[in-house]
N, C-alpha and C. Protein backbone atom coordinates (compact mmCIF):
# COMPACT_ATOMS: atom_id res chain seq x y z
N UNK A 1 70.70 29.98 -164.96
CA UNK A 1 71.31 31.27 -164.78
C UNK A 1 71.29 32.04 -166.09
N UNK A 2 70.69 33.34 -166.17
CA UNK A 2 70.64 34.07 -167.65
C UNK A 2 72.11 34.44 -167.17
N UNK A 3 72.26 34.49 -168.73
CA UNK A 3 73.61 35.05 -169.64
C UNK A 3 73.83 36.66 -168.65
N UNK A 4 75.12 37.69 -168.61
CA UNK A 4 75.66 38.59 -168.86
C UNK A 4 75.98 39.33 -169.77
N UNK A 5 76.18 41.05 -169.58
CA UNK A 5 77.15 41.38 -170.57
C UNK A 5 78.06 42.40 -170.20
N UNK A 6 78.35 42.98 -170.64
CA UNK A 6 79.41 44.36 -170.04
C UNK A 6 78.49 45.13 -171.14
N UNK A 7 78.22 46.54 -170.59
CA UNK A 7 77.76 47.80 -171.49
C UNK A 7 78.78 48.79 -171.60
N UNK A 8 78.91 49.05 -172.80
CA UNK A 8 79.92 49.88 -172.99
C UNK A 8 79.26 51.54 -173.85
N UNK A 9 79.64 52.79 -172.94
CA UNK A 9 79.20 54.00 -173.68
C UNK A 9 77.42 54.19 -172.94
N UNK A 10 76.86 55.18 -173.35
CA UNK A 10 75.80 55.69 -173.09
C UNK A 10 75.81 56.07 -171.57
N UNK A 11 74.65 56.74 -171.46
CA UNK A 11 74.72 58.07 -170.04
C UNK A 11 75.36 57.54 -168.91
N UNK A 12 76.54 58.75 -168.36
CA UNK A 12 77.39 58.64 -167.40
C UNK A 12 76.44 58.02 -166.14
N UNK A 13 75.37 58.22 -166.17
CA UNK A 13 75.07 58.27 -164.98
C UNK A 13 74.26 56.48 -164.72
N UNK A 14 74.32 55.53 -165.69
CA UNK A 14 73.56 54.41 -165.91
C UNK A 14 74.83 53.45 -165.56
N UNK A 15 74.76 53.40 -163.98
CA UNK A 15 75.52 53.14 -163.07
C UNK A 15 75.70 51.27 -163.24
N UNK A 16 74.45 50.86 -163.49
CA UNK A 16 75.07 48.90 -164.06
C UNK A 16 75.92 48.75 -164.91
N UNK A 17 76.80 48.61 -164.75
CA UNK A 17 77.21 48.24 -166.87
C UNK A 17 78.00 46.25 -166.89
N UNK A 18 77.32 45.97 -165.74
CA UNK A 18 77.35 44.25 -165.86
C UNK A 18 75.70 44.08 -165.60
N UNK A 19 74.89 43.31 -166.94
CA UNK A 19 73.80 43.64 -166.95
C UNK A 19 73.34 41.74 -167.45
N UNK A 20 72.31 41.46 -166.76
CA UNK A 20 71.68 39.85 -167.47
C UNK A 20 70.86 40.47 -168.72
N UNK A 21 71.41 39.01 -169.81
CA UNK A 21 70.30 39.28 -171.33
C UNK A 21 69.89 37.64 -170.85
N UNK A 22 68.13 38.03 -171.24
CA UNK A 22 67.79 36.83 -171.34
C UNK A 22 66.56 36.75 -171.90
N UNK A 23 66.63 36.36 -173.30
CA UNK A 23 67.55 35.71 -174.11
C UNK A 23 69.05 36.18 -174.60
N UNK A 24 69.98 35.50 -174.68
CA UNK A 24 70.80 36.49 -175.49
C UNK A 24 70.61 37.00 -176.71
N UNK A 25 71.12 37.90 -177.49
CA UNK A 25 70.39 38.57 -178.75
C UNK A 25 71.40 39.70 -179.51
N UNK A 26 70.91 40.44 -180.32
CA UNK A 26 71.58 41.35 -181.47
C UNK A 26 71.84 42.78 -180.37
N UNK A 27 70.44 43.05 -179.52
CA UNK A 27 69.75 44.22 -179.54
C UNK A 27 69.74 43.88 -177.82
N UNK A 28 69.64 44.84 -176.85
CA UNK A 28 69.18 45.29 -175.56
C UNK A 28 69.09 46.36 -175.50
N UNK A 29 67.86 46.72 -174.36
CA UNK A 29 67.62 47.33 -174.02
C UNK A 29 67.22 48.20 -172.83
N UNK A 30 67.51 48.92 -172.25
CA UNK A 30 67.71 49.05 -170.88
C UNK A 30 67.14 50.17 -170.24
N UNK A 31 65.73 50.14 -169.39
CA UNK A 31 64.73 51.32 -169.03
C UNK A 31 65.73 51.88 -168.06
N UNK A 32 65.67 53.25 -168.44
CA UNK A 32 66.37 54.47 -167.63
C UNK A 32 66.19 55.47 -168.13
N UNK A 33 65.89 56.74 -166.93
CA UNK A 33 65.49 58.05 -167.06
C UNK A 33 63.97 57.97 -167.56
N UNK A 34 63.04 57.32 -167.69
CA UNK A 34 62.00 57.84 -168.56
C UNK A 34 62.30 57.20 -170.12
N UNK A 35 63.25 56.35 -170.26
CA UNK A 35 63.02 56.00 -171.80
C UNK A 35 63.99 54.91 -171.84
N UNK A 36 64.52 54.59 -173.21
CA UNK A 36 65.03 53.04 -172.92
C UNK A 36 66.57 53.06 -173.88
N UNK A 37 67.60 52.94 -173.28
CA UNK A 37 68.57 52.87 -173.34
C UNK A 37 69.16 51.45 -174.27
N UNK A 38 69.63 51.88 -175.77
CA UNK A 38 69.57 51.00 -176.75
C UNK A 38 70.95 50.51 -177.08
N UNK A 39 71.70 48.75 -176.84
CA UNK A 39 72.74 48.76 -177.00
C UNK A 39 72.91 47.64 -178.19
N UNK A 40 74.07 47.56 -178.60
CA UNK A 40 74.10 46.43 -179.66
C UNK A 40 75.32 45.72 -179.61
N UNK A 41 75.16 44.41 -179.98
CA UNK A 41 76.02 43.49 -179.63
C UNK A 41 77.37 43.42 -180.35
N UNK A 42 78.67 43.42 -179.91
CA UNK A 42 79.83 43.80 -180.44
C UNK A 42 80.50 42.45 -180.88
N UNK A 43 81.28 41.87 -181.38
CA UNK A 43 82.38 40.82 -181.39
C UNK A 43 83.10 41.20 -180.40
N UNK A 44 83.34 41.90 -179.56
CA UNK A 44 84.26 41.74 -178.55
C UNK A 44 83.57 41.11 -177.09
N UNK A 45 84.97 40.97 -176.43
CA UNK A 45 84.16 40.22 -174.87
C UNK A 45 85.06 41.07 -173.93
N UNK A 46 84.81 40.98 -172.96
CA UNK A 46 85.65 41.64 -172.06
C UNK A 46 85.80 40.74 -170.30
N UNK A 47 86.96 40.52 -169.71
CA UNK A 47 87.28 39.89 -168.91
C UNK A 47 86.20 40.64 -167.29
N UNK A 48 85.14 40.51 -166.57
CA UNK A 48 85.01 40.93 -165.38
C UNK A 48 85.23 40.06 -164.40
N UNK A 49 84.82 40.67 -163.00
CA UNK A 49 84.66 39.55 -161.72
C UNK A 49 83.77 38.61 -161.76
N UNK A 50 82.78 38.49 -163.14
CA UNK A 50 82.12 37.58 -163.46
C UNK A 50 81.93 36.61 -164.34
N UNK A 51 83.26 37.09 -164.94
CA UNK A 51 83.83 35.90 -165.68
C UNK A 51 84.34 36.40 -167.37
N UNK A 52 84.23 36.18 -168.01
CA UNK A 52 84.60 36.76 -169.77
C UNK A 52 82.93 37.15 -170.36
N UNK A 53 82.74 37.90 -170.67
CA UNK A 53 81.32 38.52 -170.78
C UNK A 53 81.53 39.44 -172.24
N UNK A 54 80.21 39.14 -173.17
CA UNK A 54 80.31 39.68 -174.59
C UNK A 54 79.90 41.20 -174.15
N UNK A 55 80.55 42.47 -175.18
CA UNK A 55 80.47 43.66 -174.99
C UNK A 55 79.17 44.14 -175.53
N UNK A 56 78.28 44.83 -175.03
CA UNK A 56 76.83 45.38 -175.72
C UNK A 56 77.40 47.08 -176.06
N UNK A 57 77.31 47.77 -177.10
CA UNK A 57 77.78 48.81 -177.34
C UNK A 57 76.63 49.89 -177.06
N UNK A 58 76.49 51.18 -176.58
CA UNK A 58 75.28 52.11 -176.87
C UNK A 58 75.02 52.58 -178.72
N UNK A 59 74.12 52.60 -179.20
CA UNK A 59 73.77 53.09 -179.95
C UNK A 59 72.47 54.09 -180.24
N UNK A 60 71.68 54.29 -179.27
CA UNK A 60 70.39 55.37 -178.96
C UNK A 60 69.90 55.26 -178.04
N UNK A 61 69.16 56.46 -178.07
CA UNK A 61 68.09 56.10 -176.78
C UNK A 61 66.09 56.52 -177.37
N UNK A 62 65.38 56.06 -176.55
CA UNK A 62 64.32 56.45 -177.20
C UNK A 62 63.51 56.58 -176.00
N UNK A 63 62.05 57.56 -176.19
CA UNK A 63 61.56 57.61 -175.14
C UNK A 63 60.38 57.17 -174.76
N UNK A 64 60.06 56.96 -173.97
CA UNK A 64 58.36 56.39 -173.67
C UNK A 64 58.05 57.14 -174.01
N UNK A 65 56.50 57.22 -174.27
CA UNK A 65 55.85 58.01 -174.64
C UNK A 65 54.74 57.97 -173.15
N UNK A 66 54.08 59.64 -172.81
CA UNK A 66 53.43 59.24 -171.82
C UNK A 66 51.80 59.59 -172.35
């Protein structure tokens, strides 16, 4: 079973925010809208319906290029 996380911040409209990392890591990243939604890993965890899950924070976004 890959790992979880909770996403915290970035566009209202990026409706998952209980998301699988696999591997777990520093850095995720998450394709939406046309480009990729950049979060980073917090010391905090947060309690869901899926159990205690580490917090991924937003910090940018970047875009494909077409």
């Amino acid at each position: 079973m890959a790992d979880k996380a909770v996403l915290e911040g970035g566009p209202d409209d990026l409706h998952e925010r209980i998301v699988p990392i696999d591997p777990p890591g520093d850095e995720l990243k998450i394709l939406h809208r046309g480009g990729y939604e950049h979060f980073k890993a917090t010391q905090r965890h947060e309690d869901s319906p899926q159990g205690r899950l580490p917090v991924y924070e937003w910090w940018e976004r970047t875009e494909i290029a077409e």
